[in-house]
N, C-alpha and C. Protein backbone atom coordinates (compact mmCIF):
# COMPACT_ATOMS: atom_id res chain seq x y z
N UNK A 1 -41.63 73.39 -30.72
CA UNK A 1 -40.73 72.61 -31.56
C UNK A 1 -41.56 71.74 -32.49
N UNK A 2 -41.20 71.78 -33.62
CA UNK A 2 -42.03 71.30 -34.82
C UNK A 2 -40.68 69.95 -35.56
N UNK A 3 -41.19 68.82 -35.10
CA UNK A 3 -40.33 67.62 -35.90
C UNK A 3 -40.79 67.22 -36.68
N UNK A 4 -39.63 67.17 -37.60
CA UNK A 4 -39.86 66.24 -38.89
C UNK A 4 -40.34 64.91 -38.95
N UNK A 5 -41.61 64.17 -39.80
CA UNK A 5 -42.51 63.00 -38.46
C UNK A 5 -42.10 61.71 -39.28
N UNK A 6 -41.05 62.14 -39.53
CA UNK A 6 -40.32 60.73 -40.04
C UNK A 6 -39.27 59.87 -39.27
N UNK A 7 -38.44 59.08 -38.72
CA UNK A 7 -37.00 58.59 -38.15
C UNK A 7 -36.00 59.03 -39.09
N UNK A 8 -34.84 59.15 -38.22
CA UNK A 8 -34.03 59.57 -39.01
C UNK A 8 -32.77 59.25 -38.23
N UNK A 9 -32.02 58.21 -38.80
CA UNK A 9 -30.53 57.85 -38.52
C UNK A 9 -29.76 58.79 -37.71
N UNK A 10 -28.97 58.73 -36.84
CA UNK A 10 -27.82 59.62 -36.51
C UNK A 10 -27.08 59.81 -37.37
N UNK A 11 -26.38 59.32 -37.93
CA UNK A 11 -25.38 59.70 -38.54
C UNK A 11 -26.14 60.47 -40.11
N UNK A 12 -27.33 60.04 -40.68
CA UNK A 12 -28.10 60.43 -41.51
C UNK A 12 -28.36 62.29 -40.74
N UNK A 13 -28.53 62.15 -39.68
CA UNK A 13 -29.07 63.48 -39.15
C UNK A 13 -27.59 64.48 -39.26
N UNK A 14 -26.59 63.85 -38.58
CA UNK A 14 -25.21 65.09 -38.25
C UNK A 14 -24.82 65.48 -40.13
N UNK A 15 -25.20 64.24 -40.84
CA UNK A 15 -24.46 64.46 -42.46
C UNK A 15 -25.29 65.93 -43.15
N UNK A 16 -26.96 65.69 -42.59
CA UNK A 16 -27.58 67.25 -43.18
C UNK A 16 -27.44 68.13 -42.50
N UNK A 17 -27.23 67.92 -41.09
CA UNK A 17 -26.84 69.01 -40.26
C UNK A 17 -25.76 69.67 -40.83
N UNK A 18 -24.71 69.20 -40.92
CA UNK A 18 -23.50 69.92 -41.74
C UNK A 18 -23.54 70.68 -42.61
N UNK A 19 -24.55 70.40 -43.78
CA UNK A 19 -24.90 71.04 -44.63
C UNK A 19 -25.77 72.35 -44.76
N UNK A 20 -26.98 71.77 -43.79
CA UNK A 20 -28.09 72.59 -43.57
C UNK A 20 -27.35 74.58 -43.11
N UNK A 21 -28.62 75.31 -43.28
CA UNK A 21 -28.09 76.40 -43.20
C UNK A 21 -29.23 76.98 -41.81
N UNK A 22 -30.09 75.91 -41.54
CA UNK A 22 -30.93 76.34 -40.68
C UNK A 22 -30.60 75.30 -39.54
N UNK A 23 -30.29 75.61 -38.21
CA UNK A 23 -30.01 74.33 -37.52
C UNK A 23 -31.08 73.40 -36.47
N UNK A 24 -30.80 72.52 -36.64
CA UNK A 24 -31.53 71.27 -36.13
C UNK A 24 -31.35 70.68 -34.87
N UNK A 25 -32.12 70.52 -34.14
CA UNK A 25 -31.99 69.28 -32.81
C UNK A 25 -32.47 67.93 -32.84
N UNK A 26 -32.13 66.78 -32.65
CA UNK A 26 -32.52 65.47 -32.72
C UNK A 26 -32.82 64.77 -31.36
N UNK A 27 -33.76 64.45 -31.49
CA UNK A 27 -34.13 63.50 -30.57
C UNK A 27 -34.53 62.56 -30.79
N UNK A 28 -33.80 61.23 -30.97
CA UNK A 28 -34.62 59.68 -30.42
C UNK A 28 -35.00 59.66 -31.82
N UNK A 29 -34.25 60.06 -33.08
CA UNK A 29 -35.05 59.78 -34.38
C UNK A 29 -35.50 61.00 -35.01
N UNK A 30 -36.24 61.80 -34.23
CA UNK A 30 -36.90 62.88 -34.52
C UNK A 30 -36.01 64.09 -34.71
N UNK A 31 -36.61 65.30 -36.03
CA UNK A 31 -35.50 65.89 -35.93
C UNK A 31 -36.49 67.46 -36.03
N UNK A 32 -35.77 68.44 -34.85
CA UNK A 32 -36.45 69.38 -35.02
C UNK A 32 -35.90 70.71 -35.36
N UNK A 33 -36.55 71.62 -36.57
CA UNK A 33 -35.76 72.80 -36.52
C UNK A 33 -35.87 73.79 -35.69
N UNK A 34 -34.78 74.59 -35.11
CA UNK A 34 -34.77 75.56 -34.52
C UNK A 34 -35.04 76.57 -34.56
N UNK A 35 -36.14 77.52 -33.57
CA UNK A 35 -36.70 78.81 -34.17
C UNK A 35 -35.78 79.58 -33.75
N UNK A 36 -35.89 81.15 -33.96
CA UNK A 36 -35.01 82.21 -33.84
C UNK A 36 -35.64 82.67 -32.50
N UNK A 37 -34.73 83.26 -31.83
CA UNK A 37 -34.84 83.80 -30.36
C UNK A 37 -35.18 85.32 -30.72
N UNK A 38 -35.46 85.88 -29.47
CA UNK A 38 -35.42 87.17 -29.32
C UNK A 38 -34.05 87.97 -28.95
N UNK A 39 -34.18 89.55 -29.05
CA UNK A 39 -32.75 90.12 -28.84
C UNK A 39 -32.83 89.62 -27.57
N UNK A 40 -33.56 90.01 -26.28
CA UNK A 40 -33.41 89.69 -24.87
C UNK A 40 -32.71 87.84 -24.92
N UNK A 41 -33.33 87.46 -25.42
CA UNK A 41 -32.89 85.55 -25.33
C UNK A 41 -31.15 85.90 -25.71
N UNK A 42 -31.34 86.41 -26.93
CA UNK A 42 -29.37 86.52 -26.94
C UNK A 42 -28.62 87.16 -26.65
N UNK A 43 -28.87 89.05 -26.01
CA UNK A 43 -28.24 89.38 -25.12
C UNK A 43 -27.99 88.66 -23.95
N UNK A 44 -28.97 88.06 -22.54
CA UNK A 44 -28.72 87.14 -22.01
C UNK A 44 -27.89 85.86 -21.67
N UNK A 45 -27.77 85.56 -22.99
CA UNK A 45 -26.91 84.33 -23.48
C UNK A 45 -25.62 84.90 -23.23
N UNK A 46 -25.12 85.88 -24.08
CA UNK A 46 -23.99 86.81 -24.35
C UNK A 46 -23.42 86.90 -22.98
N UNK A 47 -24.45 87.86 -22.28
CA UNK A 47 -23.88 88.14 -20.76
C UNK A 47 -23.36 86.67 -20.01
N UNK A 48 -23.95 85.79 -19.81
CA UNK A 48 -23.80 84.89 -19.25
C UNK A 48 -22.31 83.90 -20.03
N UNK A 49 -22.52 84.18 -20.95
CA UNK A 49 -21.05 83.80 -22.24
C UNK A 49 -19.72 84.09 -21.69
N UNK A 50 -20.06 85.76 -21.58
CA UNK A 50 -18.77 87.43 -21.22
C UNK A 50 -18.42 86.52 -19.83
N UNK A 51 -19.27 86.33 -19.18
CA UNK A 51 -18.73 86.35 -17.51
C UNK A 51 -17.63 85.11 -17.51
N UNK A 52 -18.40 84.11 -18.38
CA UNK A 52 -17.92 82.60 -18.02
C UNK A 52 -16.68 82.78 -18.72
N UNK A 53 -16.27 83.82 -19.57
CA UNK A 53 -14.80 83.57 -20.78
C UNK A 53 -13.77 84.60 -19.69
N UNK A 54 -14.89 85.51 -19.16
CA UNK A 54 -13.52 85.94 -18.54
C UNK A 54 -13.02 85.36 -17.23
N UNK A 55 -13.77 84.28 -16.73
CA UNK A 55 -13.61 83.45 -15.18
C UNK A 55 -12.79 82.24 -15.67
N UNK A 56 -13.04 81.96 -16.94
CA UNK A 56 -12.40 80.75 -16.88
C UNK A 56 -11.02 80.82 -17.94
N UNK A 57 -10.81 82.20 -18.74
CA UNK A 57 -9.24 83.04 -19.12
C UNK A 57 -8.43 82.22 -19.81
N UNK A 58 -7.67 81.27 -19.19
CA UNK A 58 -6.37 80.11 -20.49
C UNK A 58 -6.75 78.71 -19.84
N UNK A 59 -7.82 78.66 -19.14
CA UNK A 59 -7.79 77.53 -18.11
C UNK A 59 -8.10 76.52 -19.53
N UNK A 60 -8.08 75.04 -18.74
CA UNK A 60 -8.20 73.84 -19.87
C UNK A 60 -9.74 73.12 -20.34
N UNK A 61 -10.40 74.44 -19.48
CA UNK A 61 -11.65 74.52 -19.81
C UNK A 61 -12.38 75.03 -21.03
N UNK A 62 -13.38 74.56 -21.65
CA UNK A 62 -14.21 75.32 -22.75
C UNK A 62 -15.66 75.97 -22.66
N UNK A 63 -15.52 76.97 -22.88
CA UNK A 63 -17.42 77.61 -23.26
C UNK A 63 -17.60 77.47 -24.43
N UNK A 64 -19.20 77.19 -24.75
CA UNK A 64 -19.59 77.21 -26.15
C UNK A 64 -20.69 78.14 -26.24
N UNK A 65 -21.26 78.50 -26.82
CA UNK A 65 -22.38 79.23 -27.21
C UNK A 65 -23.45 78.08 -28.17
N UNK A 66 -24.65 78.69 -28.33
CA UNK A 66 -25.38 77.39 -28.99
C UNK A 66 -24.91 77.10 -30.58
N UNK A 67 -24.05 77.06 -30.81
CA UNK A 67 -23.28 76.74 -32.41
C UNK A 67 -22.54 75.74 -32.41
N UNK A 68 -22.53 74.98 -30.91
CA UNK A 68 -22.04 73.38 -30.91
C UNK A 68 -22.34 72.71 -30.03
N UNK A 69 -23.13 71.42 -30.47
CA UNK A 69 -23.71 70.72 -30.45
C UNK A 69 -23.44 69.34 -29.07
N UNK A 70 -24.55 69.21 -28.11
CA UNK A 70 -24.33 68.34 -27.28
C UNK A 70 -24.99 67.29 -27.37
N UNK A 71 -23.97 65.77 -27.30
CA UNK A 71 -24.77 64.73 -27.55
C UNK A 71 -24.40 63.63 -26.64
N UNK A 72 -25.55 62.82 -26.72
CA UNK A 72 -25.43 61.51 -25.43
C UNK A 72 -25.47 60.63 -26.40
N UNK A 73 -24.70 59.38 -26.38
CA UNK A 73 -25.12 57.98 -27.23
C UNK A 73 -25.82 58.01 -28.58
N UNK A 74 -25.71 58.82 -29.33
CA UNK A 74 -26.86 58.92 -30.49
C UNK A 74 -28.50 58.83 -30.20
N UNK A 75 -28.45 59.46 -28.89
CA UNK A 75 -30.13 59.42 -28.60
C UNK A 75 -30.49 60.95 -28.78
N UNK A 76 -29.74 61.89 -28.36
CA UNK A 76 -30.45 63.16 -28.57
C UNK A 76 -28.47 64.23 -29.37
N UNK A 77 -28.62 65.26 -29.60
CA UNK A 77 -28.03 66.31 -29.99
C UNK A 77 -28.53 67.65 -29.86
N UNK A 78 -28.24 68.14 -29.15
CA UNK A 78 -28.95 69.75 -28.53
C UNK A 78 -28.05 71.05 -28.67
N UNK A 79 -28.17 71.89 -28.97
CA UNK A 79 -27.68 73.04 -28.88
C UNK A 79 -28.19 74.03 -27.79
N UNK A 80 -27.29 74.05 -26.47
CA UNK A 80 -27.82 74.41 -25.52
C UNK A 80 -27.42 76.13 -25.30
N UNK A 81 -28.11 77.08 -25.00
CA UNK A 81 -27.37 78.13 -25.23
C UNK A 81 -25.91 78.70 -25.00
N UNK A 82 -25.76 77.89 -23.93
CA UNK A 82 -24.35 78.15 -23.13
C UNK A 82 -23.71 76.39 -22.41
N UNK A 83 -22.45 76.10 -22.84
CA UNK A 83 -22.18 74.91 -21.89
C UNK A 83 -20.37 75.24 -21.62
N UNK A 84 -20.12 74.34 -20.73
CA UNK A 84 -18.89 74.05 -20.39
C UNK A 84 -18.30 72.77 -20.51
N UNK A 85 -17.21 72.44 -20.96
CA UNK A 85 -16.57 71.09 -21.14
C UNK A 85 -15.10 71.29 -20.61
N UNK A 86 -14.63 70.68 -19.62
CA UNK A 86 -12.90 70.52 -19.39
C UNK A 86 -12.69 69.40 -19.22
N UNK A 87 -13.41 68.59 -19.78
CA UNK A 87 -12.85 67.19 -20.44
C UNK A 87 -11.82 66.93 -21.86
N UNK A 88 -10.23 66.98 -21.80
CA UNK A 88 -9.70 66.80 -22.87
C UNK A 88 -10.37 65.51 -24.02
N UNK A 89 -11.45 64.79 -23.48
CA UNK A 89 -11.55 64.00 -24.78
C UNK A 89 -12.83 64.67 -25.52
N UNK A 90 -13.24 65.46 -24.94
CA UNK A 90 -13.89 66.91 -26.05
C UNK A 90 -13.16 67.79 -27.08
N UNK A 91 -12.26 67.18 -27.32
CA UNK A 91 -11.07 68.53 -27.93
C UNK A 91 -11.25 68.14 -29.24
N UNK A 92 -11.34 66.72 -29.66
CA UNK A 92 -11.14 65.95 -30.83
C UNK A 92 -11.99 66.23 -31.92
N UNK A 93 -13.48 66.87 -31.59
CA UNK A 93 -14.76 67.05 -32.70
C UNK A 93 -14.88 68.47 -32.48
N UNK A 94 -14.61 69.13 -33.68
CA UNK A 94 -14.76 70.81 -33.01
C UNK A 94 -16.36 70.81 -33.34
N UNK A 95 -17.60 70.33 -34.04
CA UNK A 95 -18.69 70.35 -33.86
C UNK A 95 -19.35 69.78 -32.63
N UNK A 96 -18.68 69.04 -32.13
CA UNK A 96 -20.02 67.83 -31.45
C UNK A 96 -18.65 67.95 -30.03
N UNK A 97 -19.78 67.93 -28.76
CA UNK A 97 -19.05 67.10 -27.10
C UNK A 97 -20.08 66.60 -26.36
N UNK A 98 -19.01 65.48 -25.60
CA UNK A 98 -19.54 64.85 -25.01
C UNK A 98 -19.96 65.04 -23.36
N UNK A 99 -19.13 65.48 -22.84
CA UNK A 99 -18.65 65.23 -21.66
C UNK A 99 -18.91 67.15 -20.84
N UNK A 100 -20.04 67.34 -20.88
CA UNK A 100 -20.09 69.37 -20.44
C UNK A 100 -20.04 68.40 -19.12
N UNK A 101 -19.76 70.19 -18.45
CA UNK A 101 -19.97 69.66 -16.55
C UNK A 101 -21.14 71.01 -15.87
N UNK A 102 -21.01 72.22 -16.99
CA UNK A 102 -22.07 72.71 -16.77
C UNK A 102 -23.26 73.19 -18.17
N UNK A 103 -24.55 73.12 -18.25
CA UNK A 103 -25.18 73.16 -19.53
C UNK A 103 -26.25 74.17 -19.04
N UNK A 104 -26.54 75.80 -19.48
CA UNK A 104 -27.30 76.96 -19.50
C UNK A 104 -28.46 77.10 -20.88
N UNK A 105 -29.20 77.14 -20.08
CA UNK A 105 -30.51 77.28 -21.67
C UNK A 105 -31.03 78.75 -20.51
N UNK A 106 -31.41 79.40 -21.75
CA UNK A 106 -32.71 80.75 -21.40
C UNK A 106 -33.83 80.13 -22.12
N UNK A 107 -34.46 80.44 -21.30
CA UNK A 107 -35.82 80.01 -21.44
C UNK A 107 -36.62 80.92 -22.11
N UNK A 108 -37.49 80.37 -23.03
CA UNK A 108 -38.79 80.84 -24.21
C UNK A 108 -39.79 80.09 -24.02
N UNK A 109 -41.01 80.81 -23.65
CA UNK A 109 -42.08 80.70 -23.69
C UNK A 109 -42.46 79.32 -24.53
N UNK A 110 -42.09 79.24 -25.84
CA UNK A 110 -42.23 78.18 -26.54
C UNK A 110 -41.82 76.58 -26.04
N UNK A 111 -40.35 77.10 -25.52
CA UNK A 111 -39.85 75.68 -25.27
C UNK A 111 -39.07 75.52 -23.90
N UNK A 112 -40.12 75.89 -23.02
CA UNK A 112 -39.33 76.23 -21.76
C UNK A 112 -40.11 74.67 -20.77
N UNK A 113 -41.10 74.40 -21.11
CA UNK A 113 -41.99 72.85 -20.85
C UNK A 113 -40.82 72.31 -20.99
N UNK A 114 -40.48 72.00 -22.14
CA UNK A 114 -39.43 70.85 -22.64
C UNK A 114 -38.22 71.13 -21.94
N UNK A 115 -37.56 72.29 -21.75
CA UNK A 115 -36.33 72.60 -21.21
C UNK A 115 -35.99 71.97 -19.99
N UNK A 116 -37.49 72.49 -18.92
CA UNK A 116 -37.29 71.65 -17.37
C UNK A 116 -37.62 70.64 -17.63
N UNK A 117 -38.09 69.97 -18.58
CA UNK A 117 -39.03 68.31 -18.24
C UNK A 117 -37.71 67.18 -19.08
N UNK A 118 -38.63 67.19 -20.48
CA UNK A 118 -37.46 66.00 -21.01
C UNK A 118 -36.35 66.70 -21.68
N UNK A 119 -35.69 67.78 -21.94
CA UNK A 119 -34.40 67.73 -21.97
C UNK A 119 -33.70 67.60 -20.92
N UNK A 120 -34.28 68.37 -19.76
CA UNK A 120 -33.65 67.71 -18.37
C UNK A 120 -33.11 66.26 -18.12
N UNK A 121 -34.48 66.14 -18.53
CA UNK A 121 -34.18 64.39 -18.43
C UNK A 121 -33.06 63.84 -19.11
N UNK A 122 -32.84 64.24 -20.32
CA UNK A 122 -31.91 63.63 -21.35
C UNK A 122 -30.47 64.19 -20.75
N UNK A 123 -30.17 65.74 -20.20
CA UNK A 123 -28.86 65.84 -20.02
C UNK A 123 -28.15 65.73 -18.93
N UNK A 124 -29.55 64.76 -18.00
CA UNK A 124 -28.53 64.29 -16.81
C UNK A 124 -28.43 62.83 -17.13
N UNK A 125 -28.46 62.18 -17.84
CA UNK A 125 -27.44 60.83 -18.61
C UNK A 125 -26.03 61.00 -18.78
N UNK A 126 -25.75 62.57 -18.67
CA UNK A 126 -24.58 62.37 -19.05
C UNK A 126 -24.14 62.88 -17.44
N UNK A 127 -22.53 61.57 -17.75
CA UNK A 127 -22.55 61.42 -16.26
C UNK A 127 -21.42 63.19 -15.95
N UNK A 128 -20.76 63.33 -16.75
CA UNK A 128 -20.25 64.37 -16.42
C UNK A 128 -21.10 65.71 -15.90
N UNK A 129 -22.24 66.12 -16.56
CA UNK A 129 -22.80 67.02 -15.74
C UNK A 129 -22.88 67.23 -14.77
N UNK A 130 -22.40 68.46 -13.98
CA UNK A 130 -22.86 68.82 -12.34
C UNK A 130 -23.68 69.71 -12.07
N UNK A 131 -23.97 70.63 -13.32
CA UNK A 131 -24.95 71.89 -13.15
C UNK A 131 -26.09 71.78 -14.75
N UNK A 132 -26.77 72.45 -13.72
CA UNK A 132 -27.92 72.41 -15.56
C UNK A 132 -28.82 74.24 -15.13
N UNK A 133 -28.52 75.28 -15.77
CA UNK A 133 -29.40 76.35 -15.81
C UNK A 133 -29.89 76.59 -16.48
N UNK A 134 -31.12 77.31 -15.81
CA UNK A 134 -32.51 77.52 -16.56
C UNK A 134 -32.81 79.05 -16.26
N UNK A 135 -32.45 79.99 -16.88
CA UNK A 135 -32.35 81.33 -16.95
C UNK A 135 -33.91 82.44 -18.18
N UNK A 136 -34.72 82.74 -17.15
CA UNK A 136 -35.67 83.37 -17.49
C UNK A 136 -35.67 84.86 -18.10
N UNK A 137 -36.42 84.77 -19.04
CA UNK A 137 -35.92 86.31 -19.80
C UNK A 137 -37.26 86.66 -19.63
N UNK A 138 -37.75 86.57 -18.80
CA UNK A 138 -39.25 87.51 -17.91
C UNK A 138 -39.23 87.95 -16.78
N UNK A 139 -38.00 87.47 -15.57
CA UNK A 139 -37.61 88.16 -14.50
C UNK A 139 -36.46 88.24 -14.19
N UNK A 140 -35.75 88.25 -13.57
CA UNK A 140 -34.42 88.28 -12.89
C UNK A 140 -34.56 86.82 -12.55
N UNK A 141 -34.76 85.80 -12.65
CA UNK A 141 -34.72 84.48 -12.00
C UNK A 141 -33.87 83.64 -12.74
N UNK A 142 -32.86 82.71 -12.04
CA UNK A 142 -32.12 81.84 -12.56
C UNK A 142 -32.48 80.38 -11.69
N UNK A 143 -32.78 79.35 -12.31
CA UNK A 143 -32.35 78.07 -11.32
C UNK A 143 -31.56 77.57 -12.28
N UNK A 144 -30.75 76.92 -10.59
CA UNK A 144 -29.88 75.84 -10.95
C UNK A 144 -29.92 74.76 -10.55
N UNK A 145 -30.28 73.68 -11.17
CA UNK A 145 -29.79 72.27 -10.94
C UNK A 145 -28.74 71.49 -11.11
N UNK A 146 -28.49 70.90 -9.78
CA UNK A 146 -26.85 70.72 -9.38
C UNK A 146 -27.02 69.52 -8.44
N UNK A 147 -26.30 68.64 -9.40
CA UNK A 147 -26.11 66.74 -9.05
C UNK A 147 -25.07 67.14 -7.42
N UNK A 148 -25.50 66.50 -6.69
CA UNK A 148 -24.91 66.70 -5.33
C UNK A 148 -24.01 65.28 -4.94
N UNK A 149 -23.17 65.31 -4.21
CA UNK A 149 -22.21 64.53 -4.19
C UNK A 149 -23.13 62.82 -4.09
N UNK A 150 -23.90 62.56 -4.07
CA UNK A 150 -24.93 61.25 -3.75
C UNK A 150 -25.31 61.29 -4.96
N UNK A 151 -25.25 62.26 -6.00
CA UNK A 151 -25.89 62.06 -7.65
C UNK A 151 -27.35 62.17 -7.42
N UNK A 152 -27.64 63.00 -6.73
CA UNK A 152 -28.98 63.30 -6.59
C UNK A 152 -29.21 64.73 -6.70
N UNK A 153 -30.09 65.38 -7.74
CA UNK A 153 -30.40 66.80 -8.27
C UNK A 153 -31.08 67.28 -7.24
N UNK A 154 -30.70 69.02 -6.68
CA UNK A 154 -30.86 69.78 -6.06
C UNK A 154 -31.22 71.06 -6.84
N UNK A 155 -31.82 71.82 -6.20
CA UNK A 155 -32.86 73.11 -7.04
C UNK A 155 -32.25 74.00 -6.10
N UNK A 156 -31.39 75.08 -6.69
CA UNK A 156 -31.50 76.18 -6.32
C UNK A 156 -31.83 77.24 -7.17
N UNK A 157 -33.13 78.34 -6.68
CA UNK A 157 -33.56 79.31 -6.99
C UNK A 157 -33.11 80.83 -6.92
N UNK A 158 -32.12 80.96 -8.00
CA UNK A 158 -32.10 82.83 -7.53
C UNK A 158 -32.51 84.15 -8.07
N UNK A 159 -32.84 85.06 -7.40
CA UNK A 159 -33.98 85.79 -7.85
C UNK A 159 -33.51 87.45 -7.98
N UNK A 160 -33.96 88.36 -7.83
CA UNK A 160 -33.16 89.88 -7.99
C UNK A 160 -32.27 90.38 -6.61
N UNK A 161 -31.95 90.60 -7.14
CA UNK A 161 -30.54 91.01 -5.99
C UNK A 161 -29.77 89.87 -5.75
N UNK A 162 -29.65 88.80 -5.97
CA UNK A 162 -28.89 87.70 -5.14
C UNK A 162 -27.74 87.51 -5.96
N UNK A 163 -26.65 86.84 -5.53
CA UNK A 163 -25.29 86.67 -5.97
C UNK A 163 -25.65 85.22 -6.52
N UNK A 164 -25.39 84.52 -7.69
CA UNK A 164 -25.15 83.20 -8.29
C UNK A 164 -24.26 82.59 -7.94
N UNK A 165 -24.31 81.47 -7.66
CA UNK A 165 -23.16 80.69 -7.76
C UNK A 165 -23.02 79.77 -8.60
N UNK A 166 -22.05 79.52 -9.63
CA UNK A 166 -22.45 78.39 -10.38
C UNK A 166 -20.98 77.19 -9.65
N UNK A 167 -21.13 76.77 -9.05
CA UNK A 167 -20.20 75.70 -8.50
C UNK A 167 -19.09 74.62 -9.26
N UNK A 168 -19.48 74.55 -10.35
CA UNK A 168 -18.77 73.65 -11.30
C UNK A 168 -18.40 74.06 -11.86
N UNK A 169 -17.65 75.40 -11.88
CA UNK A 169 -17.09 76.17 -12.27
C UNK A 169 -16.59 77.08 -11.85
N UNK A 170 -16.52 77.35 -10.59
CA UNK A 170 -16.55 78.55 -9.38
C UNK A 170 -16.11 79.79 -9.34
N UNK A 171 -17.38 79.57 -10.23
CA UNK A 171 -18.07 81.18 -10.80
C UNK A 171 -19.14 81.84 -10.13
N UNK A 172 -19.22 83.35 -9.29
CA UNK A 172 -20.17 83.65 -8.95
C UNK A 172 -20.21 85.38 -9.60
N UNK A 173 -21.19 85.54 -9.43
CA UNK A 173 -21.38 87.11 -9.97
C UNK A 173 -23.03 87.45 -9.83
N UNK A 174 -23.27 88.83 -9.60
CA UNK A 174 -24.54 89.08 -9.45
C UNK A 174 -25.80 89.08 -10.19
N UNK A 175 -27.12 88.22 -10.03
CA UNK A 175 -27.86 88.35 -11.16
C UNK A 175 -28.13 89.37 -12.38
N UNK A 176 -28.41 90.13 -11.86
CA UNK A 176 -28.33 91.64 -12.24
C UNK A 176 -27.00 91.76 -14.04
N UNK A 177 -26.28 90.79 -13.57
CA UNK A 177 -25.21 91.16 -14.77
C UNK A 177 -25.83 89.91 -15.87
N UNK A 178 -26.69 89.06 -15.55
CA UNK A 178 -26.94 89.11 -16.87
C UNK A 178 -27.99 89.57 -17.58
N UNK A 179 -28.63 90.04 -17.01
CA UNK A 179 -29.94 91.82 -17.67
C UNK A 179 -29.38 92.32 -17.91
N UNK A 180 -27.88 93.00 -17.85
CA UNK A 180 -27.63 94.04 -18.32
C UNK A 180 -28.00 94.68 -20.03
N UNK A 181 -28.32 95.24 -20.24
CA UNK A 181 -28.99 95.94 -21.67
C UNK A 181 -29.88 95.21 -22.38
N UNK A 182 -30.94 94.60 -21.38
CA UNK A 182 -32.26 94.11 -22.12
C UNK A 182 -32.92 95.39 -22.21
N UNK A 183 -34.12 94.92 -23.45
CA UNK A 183 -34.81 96.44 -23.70
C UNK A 183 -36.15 95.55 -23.26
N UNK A 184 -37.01 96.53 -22.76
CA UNK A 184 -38.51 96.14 -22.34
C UNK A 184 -38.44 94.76 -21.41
């Protein structure tokens, strides 16, 4: 991730974001553009997308894909590959929410440091989160981190063959379905 090494307002940041044709993440001032993924990074995404739209059907729940934007207090704005929100006071900004309960990134080589370390950090501020995945497009491996009733983060690791569970959403399905039609 390559930031722009200047500060830059929130509201200064969402006004070019709007505009911009290339999209941006902010952090703490800093604003960084987003590189392009691989097919595997967005098939992945997709699969994991398919499962969650058809588990969660007319419910009062939402999936997003990374084309809208998650933010805490005007400290950060992220586009995470995959999130969930069934908080009705998310309904109001069709760009921007507040309140996910589960947030999915696939991981890239590039920015997969940052993914487990300080974005971690940043998207358990928000108190609604209960799940945070971190989905590898080099093996069959998914973890999940999942705030446990004491608000204390728990690591579960799953690997080829195993059934997922994503709990905050109670959604399970087999790893295996989200490889389906990676090439190499």
């Amino acid at each position: 991730m390559i930031a722009v090494p200047n500060y830059i307002d929130p509201e200064e940041y969402l006004a070019l974001e709007r505009q911009s044709p290339i999209r941006h993440e902010y952090r703490y001032g800093l604003v960084y553009a987003m590189a392009g993924g691989t097919d595997n990074h967005d098939r992945i995404a997709l699969n994991l997308l398919s499962l969650i739209n058809r588990h969660l059907g007319d419910s009062a729940c939402r999936f997003h894909s990374g084309n809208v934007k998650v933010n805490y207090d005007n400290a950060f704005y992220y586009y995470p590959d995959a999130f969930v929100t069934c908080d009705p006071r998310d309904r109001g900004d069709r760009y921007l929410k507040r309140y996910p309960k589960l947030i999915a990134e696939v991981l890239s080589p590039s920015t997969q440091a940052f993914d487990r370390g300080e974005k971690f950090d940043d998207y358990r501020r928000l108190d609604t989160l209960e799940e945070y995945v971190l989905i590898s497009q080099e093996s069959q491996t998914l973890e999940c981190r999942r705030r446990n009733a004491a608000g204390i983060w728990e690591i579960v690791v799953y690997g080829s063959g195993d059934r997922v569970c994503l709990t905050s959403i109670g959604l399970e399905f087999e790893i295996a379905e989200l490889y389906r039609g990676l090439d190499g």
